[in-house]
N, C-alpha and C. Protein backbone atom coordinates (compact mmCIF):
# COMPACT_ATOMS: atom_id res chain seq x y z
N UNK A 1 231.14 11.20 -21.93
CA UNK A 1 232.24 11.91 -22.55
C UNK A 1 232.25 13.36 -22.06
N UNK A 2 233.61 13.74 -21.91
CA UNK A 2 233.09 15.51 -21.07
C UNK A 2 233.36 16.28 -22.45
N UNK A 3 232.94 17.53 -22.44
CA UNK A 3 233.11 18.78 -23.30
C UNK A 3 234.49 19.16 -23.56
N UNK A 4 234.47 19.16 -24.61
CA UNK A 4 236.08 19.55 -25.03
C UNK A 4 236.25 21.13 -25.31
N UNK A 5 237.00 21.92 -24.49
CA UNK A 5 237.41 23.10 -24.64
C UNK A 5 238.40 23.64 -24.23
N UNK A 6 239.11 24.38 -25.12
CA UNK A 6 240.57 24.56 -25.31
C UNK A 6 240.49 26.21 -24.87
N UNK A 7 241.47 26.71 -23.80
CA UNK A 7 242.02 27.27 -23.23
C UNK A 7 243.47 28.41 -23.67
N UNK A 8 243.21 29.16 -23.76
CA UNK A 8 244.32 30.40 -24.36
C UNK A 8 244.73 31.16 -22.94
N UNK A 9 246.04 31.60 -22.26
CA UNK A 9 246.24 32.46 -21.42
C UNK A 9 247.53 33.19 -21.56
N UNK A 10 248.05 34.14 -21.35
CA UNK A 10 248.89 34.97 -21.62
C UNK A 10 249.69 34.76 -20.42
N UNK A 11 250.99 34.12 -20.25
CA UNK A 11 251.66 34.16 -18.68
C UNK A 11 251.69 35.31 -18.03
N UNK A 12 250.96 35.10 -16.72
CA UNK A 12 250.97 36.25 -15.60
C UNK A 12 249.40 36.88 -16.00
N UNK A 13 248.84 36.81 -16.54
CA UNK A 13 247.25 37.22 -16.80
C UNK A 13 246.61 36.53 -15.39
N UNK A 14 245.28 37.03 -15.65
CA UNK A 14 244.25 35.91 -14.84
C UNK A 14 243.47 35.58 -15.76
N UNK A 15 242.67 34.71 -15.52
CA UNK A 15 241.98 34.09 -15.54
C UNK A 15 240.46 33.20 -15.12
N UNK A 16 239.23 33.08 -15.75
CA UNK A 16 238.02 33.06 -15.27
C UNK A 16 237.26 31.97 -16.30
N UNK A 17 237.02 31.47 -15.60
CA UNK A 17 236.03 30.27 -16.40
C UNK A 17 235.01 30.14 -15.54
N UNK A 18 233.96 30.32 -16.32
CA UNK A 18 232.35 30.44 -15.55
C UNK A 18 231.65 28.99 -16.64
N UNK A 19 230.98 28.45 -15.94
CA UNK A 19 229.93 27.52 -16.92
C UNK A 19 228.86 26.69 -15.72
N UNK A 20 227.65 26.51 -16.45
CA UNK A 20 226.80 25.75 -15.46
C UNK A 20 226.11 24.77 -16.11
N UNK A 21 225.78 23.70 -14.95
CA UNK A 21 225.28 22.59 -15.36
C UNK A 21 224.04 22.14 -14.36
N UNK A 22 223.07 21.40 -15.46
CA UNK A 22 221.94 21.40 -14.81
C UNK A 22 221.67 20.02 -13.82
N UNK A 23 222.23 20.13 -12.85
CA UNK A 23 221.97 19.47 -11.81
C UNK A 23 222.38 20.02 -10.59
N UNK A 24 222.28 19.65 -9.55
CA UNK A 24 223.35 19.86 -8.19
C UNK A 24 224.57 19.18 -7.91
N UNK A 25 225.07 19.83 -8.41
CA UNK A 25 226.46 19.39 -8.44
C UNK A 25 227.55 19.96 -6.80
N UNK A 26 226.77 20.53 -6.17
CA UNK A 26 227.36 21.65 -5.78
C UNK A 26 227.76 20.27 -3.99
N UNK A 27 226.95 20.32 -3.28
CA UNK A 27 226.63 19.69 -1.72
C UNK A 27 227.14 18.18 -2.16
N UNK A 28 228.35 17.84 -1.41
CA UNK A 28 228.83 16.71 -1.13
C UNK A 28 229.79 16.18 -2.34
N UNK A 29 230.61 17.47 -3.08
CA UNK A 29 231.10 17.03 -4.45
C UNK A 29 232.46 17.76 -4.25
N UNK A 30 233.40 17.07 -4.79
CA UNK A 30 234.36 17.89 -4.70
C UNK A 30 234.69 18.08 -6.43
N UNK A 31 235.33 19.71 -6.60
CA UNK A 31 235.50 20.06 -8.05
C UNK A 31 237.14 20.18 -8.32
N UNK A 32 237.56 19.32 -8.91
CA UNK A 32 239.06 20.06 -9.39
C UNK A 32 239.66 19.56 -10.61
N UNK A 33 240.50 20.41 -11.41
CA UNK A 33 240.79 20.68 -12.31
C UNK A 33 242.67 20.72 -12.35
N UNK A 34 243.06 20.23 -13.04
CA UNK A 34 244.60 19.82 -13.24
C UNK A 34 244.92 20.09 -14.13
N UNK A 35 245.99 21.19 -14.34
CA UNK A 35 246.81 21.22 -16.20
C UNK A 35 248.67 20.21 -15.53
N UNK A 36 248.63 19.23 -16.86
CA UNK A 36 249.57 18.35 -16.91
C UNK A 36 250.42 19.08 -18.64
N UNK A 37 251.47 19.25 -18.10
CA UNK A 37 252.46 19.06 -19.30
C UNK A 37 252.85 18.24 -20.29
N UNK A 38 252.06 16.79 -19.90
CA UNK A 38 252.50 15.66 -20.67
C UNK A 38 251.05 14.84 -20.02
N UNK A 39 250.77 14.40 -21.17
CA UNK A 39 249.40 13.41 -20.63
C UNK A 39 250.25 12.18 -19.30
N UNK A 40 249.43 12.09 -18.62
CA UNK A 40 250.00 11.46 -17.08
C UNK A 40 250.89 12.17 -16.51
N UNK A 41 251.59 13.26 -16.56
CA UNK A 41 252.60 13.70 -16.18
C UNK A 41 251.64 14.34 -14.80
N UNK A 42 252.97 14.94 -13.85
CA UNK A 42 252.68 15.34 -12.52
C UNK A 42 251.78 16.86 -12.63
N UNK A 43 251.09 17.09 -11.97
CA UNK A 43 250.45 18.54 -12.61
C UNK A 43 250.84 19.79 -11.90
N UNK A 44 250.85 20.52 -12.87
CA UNK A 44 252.05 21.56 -12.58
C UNK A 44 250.71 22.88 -12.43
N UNK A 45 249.62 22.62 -12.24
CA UNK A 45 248.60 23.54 -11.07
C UNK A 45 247.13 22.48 -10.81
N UNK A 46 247.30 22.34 -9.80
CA UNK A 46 245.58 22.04 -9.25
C UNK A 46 244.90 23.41 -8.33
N UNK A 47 243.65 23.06 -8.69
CA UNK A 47 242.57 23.99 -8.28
C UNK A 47 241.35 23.22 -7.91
N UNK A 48 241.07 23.46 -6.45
CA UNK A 48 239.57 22.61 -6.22
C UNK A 48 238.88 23.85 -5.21
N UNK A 49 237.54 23.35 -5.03
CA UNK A 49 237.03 24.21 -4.29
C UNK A 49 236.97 23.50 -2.70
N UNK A 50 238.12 22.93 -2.60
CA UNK A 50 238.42 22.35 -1.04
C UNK A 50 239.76 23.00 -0.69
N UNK A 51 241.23 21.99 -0.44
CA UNK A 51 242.12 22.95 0.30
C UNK A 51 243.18 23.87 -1.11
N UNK A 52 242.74 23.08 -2.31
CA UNK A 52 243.84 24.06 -2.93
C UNK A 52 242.83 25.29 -3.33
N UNK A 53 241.99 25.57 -3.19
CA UNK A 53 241.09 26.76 -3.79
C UNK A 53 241.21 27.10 -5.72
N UNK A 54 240.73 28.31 -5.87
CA UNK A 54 240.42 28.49 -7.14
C UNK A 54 239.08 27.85 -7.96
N UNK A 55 238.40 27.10 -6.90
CA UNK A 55 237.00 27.37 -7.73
C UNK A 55 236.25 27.17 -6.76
N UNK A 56 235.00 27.50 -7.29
CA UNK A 56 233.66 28.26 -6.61
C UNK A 56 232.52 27.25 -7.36
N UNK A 57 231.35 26.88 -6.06
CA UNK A 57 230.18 26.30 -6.82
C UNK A 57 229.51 27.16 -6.27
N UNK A 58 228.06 26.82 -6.54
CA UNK A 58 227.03 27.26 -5.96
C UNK A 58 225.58 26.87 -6.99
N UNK A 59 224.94 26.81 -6.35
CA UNK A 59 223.73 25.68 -6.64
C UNK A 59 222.43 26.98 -6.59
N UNK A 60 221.75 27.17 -7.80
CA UNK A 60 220.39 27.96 -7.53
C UNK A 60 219.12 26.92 -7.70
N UNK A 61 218.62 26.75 -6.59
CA UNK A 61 217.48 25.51 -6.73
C UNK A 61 216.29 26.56 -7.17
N UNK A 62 216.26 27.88 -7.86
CA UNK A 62 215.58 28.27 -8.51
C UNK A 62 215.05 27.99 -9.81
N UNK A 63 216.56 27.85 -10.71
CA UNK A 63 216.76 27.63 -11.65
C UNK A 63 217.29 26.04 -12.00
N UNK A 64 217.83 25.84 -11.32
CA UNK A 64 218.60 23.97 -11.04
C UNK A 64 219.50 24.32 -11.51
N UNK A 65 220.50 25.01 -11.27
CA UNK A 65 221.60 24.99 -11.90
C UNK A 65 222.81 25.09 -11.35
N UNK A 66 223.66 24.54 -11.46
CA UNK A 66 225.12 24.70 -10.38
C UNK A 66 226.11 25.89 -11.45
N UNK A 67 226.52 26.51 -10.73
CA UNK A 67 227.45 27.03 -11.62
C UNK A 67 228.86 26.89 -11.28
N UNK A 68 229.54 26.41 -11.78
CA UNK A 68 231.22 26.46 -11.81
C UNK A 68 232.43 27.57 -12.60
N UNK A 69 233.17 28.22 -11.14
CA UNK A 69 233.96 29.02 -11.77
C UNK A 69 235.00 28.99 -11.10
N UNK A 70 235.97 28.65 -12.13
CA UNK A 70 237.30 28.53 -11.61
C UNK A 70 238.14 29.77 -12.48
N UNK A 71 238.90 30.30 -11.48
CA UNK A 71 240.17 31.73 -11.39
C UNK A 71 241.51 31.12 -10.72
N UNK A 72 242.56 31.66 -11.83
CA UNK A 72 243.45 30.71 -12.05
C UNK A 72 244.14 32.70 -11.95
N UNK A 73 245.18 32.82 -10.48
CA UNK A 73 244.85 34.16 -10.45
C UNK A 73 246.78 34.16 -11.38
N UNK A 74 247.42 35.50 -11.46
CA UNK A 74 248.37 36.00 -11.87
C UNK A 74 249.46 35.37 -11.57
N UNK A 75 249.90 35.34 -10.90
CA UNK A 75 250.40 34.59 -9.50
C UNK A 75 251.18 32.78 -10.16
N UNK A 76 249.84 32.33 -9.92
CA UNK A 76 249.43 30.90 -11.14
C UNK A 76 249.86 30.97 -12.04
N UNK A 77 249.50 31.55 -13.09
CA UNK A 77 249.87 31.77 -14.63
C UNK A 77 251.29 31.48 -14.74
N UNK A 78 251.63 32.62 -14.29
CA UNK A 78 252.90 33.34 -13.98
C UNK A 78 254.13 32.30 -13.83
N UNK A 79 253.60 31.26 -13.06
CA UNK A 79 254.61 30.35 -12.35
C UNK A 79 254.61 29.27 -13.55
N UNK A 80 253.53 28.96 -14.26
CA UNK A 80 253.78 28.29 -15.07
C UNK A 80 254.65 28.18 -16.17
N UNK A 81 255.35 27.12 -17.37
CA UNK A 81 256.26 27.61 -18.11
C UNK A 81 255.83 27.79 -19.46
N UNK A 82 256.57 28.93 -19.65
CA UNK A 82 255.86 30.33 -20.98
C UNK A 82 255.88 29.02 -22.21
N UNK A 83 255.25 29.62 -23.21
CA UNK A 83 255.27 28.75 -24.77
C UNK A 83 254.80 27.67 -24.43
N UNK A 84 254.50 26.84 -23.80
CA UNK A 84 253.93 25.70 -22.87
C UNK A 84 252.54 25.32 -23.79
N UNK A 85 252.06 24.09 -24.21
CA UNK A 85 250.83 23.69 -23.99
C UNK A 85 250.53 22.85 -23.10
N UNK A 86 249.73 23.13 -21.77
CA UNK A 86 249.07 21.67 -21.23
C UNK A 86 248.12 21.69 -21.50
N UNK A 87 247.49 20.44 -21.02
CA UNK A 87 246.60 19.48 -20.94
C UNK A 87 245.64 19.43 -19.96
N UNK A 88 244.17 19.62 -19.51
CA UNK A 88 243.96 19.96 -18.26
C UNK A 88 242.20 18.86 -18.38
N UNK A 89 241.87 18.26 -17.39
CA UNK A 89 240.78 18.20 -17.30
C UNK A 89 239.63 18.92 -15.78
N UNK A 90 238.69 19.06 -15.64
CA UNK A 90 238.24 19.59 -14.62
C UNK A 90 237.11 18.19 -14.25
N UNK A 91 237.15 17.66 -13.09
CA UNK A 91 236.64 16.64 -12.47
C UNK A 91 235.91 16.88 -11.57
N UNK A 92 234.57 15.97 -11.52
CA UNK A 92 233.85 16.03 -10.20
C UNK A 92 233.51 14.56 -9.37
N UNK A 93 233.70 14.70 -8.11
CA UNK A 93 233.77 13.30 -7.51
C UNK A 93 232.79 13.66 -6.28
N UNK A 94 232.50 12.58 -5.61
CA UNK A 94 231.35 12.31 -4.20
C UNK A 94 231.76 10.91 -3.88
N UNK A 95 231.41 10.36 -2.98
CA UNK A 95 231.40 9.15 -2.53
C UNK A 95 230.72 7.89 -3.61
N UNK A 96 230.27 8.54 -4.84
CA UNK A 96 229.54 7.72 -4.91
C UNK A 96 229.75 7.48 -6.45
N UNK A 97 230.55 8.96 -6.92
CA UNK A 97 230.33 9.15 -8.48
C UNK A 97 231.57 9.95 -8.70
N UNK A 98 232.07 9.53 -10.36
CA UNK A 98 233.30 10.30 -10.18
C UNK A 98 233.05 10.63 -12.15
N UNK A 99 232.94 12.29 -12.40
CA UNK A 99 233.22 12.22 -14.04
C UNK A 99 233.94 13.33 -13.96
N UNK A 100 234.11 13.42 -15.67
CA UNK A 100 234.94 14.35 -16.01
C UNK A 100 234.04 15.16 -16.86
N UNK A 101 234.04 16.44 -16.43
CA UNK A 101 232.66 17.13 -17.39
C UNK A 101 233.64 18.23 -18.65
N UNK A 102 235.02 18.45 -18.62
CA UNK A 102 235.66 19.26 -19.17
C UNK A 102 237.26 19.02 -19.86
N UNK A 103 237.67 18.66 -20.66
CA UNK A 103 239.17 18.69 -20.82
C UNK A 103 239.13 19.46 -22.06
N UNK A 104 240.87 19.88 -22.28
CA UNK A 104 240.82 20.33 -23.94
C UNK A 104 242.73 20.46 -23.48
N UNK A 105 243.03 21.05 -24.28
CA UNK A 105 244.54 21.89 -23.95
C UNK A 105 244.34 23.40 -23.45
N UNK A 106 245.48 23.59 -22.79
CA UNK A 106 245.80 24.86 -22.11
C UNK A 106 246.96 25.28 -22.63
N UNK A 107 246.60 26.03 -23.54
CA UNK A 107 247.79 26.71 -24.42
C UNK A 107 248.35 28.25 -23.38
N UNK A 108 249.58 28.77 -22.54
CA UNK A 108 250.13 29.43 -21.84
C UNK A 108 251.24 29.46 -23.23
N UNK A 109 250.95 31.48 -23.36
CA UNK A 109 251.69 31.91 -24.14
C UNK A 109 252.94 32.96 -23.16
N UNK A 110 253.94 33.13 -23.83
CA UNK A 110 254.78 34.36 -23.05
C UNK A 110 254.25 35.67 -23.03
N UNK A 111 254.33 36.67 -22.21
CA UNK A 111 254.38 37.84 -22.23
C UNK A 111 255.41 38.51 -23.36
N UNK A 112 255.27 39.85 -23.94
CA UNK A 112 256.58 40.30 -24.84
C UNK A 112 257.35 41.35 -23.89
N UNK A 113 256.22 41.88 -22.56
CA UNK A 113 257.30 41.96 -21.58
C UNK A 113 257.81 41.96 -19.80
């Protein structure tokens, strides 16, 4: 089951989500994350750390820990539509394994100006 956490952004803000998990998640994985307007609906932003960008791994075999951070910049926000709640989960896949470590809603509020 992934972690449920719900998401607040102000249209046209940025945005930063940092969190880590204890494995290597990082070498041979791809990370991305989708907000949908309607559960199944088409997604109206992806972010991976392959060709659409917006997130970042990196693996400390000091500590074992991968950390994941995805920036969802102004730009993004912005384009999205104001008063809006989506729906978003953040996914990790390899050849071999595919979960979902994150969903909740993505509540995108308006600016007042």
């Amino acid at each position: 089951m992934p972690a449920t956490y719900d998401i607040s952004l102000y249209q046209g803000d940025t945005y930063t989500l940092s969190f880590t998990i204890n494995q290597n998640y990082s070498t041979g994985y791809t990370h991305t994350m989708k907000l949908v307007s309607s559960l199944g609906g088409a997604a109206a932003l992806t972010l991976d750390n392959a060709g659409n960008g917006g997130i970042t791994v990196s693996w400390n075999g000091t500590t074992e820990l991968t950390t994941c951070v995805v920036s969802i910049t102004p730009t993004q926000s912005g384009a999205l539509s104001a008063s809006t709640i989506y729906f978003y989960d953040y996914e990790i896949a390899s050849v071999s394994e595919e979960k979902t470590l994150l969903s909740g809603r993505f509540a995108l509020t308006a600016q007042v100006s």
